[in-house]
N, C-alpha and C. Protein backbone atom coordinates (compact mmCIF):
# COMPACT_ATOMS: atom_id res chain seq x y z
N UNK A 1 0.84 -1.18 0.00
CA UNK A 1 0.00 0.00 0.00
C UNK A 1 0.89 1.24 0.00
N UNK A 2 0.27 1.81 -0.70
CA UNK A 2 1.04 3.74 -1.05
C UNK A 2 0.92 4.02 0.31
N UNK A 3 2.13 4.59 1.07
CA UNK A 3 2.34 5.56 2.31
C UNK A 3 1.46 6.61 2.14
N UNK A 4 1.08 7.35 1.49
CA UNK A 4 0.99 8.71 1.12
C UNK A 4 -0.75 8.11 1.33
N UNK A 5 -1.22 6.77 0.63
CA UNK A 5 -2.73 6.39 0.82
C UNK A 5 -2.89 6.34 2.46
N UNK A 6 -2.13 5.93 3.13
CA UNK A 6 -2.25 5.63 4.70
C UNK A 6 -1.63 7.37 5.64
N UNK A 7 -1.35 7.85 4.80
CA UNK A 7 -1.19 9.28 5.95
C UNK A 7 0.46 9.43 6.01
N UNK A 8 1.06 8.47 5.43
CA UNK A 8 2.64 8.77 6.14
C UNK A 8 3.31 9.02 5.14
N UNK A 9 4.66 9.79 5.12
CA UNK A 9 5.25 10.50 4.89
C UNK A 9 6.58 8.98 4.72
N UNK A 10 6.76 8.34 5.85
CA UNK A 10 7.74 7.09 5.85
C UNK A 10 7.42 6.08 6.26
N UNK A 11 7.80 5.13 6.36
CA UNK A 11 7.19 3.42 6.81
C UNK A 11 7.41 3.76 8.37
N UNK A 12 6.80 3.06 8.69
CA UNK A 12 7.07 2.85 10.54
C UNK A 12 8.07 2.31 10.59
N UNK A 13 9.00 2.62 11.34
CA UNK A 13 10.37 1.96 11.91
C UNK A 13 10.41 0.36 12.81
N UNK A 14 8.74 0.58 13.61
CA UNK A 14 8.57 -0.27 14.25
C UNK A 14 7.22 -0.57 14.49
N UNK A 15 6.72 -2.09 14.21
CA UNK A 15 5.39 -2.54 14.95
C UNK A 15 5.43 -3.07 15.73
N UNK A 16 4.19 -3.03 16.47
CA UNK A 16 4.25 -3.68 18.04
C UNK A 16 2.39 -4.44 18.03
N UNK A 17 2.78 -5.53 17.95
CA UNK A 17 1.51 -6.25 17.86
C UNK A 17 1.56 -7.80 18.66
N UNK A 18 0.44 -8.43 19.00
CA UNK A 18 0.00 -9.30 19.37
C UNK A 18 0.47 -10.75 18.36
N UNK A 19 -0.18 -11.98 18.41
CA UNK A 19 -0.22 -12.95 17.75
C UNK A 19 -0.44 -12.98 16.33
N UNK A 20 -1.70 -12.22 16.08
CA UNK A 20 -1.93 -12.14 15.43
C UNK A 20 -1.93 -12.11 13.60
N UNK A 21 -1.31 -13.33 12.75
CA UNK A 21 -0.73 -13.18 11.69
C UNK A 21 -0.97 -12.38 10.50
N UNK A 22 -2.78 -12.17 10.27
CA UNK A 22 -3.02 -11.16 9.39
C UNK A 22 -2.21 -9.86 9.65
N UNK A 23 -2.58 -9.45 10.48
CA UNK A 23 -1.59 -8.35 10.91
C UNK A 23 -0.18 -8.04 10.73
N UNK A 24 0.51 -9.01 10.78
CA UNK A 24 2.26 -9.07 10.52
C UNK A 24 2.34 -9.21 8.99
N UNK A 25 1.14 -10.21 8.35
CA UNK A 25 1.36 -10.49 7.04
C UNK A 25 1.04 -8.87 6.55
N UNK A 26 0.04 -8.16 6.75
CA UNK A 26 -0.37 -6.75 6.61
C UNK A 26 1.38 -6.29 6.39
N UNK A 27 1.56 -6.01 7.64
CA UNK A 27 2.83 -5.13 7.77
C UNK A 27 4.10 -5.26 6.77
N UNK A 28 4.12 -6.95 7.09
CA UNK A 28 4.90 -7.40 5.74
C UNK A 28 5.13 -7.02 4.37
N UNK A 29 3.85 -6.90 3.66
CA UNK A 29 3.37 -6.26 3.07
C UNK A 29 3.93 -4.83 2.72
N UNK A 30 3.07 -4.75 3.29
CA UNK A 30 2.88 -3.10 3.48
C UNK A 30 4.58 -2.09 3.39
N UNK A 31 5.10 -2.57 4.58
CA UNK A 31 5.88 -2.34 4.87
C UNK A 31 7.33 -2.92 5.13
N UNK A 32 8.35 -3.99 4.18
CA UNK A 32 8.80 -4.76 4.24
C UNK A 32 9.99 -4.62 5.51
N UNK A 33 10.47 -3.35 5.82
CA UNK A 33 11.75 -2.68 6.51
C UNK A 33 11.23 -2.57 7.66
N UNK A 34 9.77 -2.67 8.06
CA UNK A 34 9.47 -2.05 9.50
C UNK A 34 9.76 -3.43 10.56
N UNK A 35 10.38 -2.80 11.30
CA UNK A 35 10.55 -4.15 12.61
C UNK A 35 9.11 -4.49 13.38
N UNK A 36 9.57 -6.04 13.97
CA UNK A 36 8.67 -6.35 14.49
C UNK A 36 8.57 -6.29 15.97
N UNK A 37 7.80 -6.19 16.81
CA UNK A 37 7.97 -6.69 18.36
C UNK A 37 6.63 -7.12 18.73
N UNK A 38 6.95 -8.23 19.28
CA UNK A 38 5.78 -8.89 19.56
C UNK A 38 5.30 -8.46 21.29
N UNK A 39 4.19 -8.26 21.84
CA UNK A 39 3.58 -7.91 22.91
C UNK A 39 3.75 -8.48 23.98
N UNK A 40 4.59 -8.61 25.17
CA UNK A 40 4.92 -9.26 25.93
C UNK A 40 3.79 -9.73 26.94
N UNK A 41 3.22 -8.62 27.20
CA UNK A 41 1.68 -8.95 27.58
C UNK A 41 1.03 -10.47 26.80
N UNK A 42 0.49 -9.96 25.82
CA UNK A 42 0.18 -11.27 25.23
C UNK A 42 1.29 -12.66 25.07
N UNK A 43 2.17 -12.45 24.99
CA UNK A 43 3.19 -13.65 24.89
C UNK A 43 3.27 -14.44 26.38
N UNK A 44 3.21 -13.69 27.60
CA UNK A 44 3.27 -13.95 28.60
C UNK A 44 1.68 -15.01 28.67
N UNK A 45 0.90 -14.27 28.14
CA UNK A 45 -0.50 -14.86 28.72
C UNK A 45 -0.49 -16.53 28.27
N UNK A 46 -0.26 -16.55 26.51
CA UNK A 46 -0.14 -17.63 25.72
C UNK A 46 0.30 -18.46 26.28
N UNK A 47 1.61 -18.16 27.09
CA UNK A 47 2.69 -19.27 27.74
C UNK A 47 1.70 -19.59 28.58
N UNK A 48 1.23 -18.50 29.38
CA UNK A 48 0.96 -19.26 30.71
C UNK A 48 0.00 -20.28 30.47
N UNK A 49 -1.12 -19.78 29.60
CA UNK A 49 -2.22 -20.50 29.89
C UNK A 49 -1.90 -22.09 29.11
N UNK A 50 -0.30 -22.33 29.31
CA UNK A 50 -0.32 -23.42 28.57
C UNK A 50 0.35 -24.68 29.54
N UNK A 51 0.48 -23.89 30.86
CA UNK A 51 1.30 -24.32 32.05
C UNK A 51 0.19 -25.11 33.40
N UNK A 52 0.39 -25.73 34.06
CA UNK A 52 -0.26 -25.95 35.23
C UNK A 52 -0.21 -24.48 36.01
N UNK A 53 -1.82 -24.27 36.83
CA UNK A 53 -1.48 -23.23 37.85
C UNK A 53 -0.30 -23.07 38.57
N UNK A 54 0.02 -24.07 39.17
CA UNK A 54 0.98 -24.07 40.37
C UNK A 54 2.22 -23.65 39.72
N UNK A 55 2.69 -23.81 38.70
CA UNK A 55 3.66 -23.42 37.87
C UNK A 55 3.85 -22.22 37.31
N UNK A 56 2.50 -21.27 37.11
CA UNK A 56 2.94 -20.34 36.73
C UNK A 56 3.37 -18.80 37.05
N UNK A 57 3.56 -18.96 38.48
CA UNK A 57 4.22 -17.48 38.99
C UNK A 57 5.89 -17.94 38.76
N UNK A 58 5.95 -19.03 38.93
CA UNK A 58 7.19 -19.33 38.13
C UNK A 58 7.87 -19.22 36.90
N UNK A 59 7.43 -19.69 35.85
CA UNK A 59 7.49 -19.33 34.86
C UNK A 59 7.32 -17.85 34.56
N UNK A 60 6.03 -17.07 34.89
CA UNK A 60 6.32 -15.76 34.67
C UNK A 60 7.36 -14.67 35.50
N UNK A 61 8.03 -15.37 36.76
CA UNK A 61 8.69 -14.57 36.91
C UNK A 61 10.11 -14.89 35.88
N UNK A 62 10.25 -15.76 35.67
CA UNK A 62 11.63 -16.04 34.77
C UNK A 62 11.20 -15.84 33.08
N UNK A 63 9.94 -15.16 33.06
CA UNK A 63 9.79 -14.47 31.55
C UNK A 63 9.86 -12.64 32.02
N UNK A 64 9.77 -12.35 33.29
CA UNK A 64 9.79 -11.12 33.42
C UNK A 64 11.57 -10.73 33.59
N UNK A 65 12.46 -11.98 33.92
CA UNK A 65 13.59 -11.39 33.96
C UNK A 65 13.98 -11.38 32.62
N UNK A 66 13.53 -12.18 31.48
CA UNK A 66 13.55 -11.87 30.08
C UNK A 66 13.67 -10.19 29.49
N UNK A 67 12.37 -9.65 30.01
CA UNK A 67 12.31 -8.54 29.19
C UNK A 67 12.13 -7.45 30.28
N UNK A 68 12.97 -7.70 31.17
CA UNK A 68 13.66 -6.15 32.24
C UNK A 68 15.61 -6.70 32.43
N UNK A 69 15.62 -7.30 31.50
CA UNK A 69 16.89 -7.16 31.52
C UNK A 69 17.48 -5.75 31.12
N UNK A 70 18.77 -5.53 31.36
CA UNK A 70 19.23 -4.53 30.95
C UNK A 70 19.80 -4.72 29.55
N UNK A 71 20.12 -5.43 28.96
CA UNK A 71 21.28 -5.81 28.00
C UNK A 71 19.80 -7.12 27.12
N UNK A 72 20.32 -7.03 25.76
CA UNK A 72 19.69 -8.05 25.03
C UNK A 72 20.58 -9.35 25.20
N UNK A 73 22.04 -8.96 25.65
CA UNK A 73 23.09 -10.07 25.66
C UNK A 73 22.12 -10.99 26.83
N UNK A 74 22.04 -10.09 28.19
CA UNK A 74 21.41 -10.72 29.28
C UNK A 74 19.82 -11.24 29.30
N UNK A 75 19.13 -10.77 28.40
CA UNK A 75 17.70 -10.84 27.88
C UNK A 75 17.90 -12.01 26.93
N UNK A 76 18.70 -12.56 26.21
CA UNK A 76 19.34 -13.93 25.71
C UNK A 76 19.63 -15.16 26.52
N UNK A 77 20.50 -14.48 27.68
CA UNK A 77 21.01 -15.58 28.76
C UNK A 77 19.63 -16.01 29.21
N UNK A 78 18.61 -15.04 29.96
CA UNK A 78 17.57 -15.11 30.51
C UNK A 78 16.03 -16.15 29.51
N UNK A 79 16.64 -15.72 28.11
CA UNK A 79 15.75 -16.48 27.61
C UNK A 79 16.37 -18.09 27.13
N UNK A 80 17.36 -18.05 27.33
CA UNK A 80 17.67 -19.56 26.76
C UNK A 80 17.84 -20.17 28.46
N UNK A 81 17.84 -19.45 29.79
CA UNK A 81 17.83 -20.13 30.77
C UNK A 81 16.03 -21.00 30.99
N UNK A 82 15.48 -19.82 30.40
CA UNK A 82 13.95 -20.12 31.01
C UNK A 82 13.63 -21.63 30.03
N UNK A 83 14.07 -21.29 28.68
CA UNK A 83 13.84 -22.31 28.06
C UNK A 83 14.39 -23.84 28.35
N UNK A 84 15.64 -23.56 28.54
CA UNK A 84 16.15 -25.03 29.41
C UNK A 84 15.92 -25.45 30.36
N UNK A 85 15.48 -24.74 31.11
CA UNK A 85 14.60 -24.89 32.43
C UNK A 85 13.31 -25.58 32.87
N UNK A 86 12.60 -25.25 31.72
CA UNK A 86 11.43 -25.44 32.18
C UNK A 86 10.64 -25.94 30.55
N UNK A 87 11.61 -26.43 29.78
CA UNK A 87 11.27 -27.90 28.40
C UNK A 87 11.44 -28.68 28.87
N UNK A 88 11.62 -29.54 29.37
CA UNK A 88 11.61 -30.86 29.65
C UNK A 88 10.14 -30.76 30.43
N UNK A 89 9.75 -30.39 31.28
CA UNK A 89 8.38 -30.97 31.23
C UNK A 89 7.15 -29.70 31.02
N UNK A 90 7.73 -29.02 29.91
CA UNK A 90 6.26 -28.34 29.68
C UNK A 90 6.84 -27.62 28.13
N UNK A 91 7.06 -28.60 27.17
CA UNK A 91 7.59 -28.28 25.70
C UNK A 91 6.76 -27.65 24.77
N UNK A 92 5.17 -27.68 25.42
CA UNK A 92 4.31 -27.03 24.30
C UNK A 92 4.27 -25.06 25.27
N UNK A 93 4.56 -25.30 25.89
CA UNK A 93 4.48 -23.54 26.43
C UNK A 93 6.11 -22.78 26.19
N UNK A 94 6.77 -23.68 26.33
CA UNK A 94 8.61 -23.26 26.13
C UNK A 94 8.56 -23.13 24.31
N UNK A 95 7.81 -23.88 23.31
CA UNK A 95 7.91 -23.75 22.08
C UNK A 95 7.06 -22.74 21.62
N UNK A 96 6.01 -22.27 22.48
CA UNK A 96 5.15 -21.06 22.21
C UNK A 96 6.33 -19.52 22.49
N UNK A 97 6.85 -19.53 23.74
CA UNK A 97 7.87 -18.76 23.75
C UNK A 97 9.05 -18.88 22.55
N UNK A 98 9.56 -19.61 22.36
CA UNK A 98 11.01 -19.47 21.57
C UNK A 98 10.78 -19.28 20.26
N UNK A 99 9.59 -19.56 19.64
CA UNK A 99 9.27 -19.53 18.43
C UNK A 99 9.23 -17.93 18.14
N UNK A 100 9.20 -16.71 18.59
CA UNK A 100 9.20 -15.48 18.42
C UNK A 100 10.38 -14.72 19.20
N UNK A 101 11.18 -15.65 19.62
CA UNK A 101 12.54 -14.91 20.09
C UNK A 101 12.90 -13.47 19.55
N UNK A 102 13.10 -13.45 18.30
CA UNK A 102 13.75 -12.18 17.69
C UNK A 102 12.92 -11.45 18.42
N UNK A 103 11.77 -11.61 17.49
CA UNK A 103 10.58 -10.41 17.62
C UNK A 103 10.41 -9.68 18.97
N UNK A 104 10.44 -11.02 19.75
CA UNK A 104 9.88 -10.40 21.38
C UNK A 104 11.35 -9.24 22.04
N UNK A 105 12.41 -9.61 20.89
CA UNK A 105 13.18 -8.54 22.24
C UNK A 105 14.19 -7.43 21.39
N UNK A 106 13.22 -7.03 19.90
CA UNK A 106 13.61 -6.25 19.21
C UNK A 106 13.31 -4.80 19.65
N UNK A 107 12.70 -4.35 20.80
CA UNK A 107 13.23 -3.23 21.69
C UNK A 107 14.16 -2.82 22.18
N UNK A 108 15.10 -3.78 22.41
CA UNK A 108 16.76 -3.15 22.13
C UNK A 108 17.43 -2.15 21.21
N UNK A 109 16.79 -2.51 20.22
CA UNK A 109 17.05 -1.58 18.87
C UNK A 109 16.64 -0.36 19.26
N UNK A 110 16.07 0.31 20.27
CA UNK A 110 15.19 1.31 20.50
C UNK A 110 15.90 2.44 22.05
N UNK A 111 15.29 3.77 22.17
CA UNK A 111 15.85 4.19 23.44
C UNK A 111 15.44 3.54 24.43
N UNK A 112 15.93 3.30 25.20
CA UNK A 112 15.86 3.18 26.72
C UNK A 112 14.53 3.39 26.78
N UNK A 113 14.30 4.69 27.15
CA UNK A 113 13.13 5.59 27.75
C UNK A 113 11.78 4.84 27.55
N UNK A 114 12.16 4.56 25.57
CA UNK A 114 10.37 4.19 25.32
C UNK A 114 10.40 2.59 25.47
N UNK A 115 10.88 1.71 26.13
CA UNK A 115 10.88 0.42 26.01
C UNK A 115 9.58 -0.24 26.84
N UNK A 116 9.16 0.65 27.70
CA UNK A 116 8.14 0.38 28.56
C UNK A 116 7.14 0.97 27.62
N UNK A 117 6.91 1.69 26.77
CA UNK A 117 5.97 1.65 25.64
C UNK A 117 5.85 0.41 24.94
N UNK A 118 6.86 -0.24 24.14
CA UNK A 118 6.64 -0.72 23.08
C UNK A 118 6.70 -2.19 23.06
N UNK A 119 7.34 -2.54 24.51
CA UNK A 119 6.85 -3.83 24.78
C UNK A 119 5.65 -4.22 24.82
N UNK A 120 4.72 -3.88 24.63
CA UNK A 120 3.05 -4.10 24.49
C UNK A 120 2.55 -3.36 24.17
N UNK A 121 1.31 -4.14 23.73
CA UNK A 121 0.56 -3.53 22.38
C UNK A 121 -0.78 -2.79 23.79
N UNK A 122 -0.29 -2.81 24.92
CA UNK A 122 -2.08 -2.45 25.82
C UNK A 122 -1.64 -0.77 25.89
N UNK A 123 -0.97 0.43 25.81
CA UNK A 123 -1.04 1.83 25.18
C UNK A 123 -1.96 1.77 24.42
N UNK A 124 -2.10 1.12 23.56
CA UNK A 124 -2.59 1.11 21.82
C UNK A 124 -4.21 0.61 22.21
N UNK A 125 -4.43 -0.58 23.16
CA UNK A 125 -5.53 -1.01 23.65
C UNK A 125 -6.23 -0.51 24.05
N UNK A 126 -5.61 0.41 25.11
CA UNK A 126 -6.77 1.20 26.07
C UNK A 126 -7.39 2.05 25.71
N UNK A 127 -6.56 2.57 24.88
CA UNK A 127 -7.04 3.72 23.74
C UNK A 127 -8.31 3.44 23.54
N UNK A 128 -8.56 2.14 23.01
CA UNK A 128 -9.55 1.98 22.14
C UNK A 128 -10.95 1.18 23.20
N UNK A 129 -10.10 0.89 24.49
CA UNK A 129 -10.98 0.13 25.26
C UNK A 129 -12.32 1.06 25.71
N UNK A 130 -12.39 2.11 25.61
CA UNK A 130 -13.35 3.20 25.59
C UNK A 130 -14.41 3.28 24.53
N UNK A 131 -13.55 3.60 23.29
CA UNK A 131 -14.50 3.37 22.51
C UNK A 131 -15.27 1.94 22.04
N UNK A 132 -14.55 1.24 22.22
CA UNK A 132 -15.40 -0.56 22.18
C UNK A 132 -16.58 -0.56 23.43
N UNK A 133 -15.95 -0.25 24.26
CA UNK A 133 -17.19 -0.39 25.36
C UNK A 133 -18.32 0.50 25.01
N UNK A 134 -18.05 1.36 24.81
CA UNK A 134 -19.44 2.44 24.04
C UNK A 134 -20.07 1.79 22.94
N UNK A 135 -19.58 2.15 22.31
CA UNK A 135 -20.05 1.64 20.90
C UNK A 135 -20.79 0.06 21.11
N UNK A 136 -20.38 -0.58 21.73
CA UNK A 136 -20.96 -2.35 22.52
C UNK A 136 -22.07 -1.96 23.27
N UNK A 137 -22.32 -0.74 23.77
CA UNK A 137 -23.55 -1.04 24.42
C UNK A 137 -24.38 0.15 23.92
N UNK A 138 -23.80 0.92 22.29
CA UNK A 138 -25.29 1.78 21.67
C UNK A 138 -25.26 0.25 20.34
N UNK A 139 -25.44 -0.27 20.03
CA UNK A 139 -25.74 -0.98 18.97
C UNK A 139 -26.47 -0.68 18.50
N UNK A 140 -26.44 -0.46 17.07
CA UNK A 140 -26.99 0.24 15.92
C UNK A 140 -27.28 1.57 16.16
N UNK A 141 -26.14 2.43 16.15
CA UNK A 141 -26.65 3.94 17.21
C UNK A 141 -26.93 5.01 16.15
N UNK A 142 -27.10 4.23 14.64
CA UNK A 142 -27.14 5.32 13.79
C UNK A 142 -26.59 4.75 12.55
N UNK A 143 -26.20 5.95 12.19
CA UNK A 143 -25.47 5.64 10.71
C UNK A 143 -23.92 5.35 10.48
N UNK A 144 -23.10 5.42 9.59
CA UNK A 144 -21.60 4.88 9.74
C UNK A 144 -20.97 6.32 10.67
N UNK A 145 -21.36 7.54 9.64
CA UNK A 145 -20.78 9.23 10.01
C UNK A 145 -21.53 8.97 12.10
N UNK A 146 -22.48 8.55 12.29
CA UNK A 146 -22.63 8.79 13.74
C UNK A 146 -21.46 8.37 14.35
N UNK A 147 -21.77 6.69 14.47
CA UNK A 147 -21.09 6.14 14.92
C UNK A 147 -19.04 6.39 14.66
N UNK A 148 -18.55 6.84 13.53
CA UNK A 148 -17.60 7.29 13.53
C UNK A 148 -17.30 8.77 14.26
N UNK A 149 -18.10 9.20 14.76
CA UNK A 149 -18.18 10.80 15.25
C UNK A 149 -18.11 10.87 16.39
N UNK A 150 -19.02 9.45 17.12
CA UNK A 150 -18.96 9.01 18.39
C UNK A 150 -17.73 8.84 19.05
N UNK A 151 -17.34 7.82 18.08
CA UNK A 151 -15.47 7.45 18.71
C UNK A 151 -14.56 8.08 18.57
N UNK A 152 -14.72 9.12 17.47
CA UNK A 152 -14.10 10.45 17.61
C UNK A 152 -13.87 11.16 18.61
N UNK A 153 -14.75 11.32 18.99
CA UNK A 153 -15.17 12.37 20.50
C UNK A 153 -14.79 11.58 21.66
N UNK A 154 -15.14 10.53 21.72
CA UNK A 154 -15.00 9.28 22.81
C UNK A 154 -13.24 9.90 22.88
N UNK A 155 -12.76 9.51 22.11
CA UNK A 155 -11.00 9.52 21.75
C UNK A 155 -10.46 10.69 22.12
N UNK A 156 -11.43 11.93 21.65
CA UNK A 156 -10.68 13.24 22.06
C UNK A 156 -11.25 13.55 23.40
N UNK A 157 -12.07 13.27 23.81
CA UNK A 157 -12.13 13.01 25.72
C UNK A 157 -11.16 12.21 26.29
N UNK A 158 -11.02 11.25 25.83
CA UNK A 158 -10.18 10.22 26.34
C UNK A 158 -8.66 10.75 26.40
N UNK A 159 -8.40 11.59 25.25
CA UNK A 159 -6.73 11.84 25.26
C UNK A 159 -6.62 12.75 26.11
N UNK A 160 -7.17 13.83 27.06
CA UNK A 160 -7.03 14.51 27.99
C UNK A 160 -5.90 13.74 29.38
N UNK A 161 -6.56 12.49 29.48
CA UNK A 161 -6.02 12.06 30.46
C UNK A 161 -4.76 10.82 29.81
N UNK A 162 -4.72 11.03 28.48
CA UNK A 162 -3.43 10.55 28.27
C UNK A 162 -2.21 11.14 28.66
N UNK A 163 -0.94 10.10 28.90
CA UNK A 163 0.14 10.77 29.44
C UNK A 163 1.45 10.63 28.15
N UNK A 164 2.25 11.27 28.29
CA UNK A 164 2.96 11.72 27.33
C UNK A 164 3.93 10.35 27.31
N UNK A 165 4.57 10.39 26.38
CA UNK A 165 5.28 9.08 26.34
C UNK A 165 6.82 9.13 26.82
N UNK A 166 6.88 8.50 27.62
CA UNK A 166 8.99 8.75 28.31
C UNK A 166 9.81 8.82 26.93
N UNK A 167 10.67 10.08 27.04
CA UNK A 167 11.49 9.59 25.73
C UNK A 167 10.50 10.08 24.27
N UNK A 168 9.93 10.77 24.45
CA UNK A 168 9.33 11.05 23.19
C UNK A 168 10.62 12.32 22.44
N UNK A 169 11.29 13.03 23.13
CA UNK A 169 11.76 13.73 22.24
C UNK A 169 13.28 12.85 21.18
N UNK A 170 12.61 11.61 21.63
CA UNK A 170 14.10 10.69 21.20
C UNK A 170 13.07 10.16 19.60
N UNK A 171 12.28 10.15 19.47
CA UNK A 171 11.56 10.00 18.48
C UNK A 171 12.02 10.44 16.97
N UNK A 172 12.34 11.26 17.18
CA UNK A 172 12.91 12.34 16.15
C UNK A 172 14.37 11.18 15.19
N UNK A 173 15.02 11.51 16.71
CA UNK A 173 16.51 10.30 16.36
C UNK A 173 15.98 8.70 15.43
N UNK A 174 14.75 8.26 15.96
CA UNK A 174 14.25 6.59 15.73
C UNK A 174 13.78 7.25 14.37
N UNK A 175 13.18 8.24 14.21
CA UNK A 175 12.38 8.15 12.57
C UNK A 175 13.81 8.17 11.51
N UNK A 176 14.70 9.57 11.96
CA UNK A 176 15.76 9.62 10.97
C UNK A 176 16.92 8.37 10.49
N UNK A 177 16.72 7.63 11.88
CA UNK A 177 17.45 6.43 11.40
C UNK A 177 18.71 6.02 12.41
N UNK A 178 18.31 6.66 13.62
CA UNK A 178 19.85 6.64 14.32
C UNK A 178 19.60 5.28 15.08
N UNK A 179 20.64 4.84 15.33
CA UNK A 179 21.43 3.25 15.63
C UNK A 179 21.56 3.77 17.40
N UNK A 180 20.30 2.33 17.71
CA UNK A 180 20.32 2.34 19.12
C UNK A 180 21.25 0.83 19.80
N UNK A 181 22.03 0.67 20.51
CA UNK A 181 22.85 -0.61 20.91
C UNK A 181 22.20 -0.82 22.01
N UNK A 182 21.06 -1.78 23.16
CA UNK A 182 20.73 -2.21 24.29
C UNK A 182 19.87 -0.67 24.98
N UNK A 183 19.31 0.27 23.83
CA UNK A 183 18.63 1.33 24.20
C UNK A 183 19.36 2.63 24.81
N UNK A 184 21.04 2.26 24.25
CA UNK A 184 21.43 3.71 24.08
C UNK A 184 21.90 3.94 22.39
N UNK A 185 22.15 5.05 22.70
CA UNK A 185 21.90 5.92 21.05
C UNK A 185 23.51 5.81 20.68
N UNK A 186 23.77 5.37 19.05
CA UNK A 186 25.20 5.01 18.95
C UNK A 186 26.05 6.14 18.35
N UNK A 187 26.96 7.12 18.59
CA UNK A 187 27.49 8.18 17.86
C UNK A 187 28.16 7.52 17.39
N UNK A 188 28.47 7.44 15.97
CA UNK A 188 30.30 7.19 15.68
C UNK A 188 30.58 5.86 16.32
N UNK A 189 31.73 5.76 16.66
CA UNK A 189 32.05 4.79 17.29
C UNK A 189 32.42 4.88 18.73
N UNK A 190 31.67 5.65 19.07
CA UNK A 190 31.48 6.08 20.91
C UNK A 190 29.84 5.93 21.18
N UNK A 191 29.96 5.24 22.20
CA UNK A 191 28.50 5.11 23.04
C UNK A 191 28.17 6.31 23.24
N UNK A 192 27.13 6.84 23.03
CA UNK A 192 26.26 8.08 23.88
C UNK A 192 24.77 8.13 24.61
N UNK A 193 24.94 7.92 25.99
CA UNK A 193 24.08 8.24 26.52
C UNK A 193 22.57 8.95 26.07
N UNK A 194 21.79 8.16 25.42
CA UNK A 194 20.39 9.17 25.35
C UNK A 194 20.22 9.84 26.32
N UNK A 195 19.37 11.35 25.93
CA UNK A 195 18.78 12.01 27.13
C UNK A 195 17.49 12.32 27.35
């Protein structure tokens, strides 16, 4: 699809989505260069619900040292520990995890600041969790222009109490193309501290 048909000016640098394959195939598409990251939220859930109860504050705490590591080197160690750990007796929830390795910890590539953004797709959710709930309980509230006018408004009420994103003025750096190493920003061949 033409950028210019969808509003943008350049491809997204980065998606951040769920399971979901239409969607990636979309992006694919669409956008062959844009990275992927898969939703840790949702990846977490998948695993779990594939585990015995008693097992899974376990498992999720050794998927949370996954993706609060500091380092992707250590977000590696952490993910090939969890995996050896805990395959041998639970291979269909350890193969749900490893099968999206890249994806899940391609926030490295990114600042620091916004990593607690883009690890999950629920920013993007809640957004919309407003207008779904409305719209779910006017059914049939009109015509397409209503109902689009509705969630309009729903949205521009709603963004009042949105909060600004950590690291947004680093945005600028991620569109033009600058090279992030473990979520700091790379000058040259000297590390530099994002700010």
């Amino acid at each position: 699809m033409d950028l210019k048909q969808r509003g943008l000016e350049k491809a997204p640098r980065l998606a951040v989505g769920d399971g979901a394959l239409g969607f990636w195939k979309a992006v694919a598409k669409c956008w062959p260069d844009t990275g992927q990251q898969r939703c840790w939220v949702h990846k977490t859930a998948n695993v779990l619900e594939k585990l015995p109860k008693a097992m899974q504050p376990k498992v999720k705490e050794a998927l949370h040292n996954i993706w609060q590591a500091e380092t992707r080197e250590k977000a590696y160690a952490s993910f090939d520990n969890c995996i050896e750990r805990f395959s041998p007796k639970y291979p269909k929830a350890m193969e749900c995890l490893a099968k999206d390795k890249d994806s899940m910890l391609a926030f490295y590539d990114y600042p620091a600041e916004n990593w607690q953004h883009i690890r999950t797709t629920n920013p993007v959710e809640s957004v919309f969790a407003t207008v779904r709930l409305r719209t779910a309980k006017t059914k049939n509230c009109g015509s397409r222009t209503t109902t689009l006018t509705m969630a309009f408004k729903l949205m521009e009420v709603a963004q009042k109490k949105w909060f600004r994103l950590r690291g947004y003025k680093l945005l600028a750096d991620v569109i033009e193309g600058a090279k992030f190493v473990d979520g700091v920003k790379q000058n040259g061949d000297q590390k530099q501290q994002a700010a």
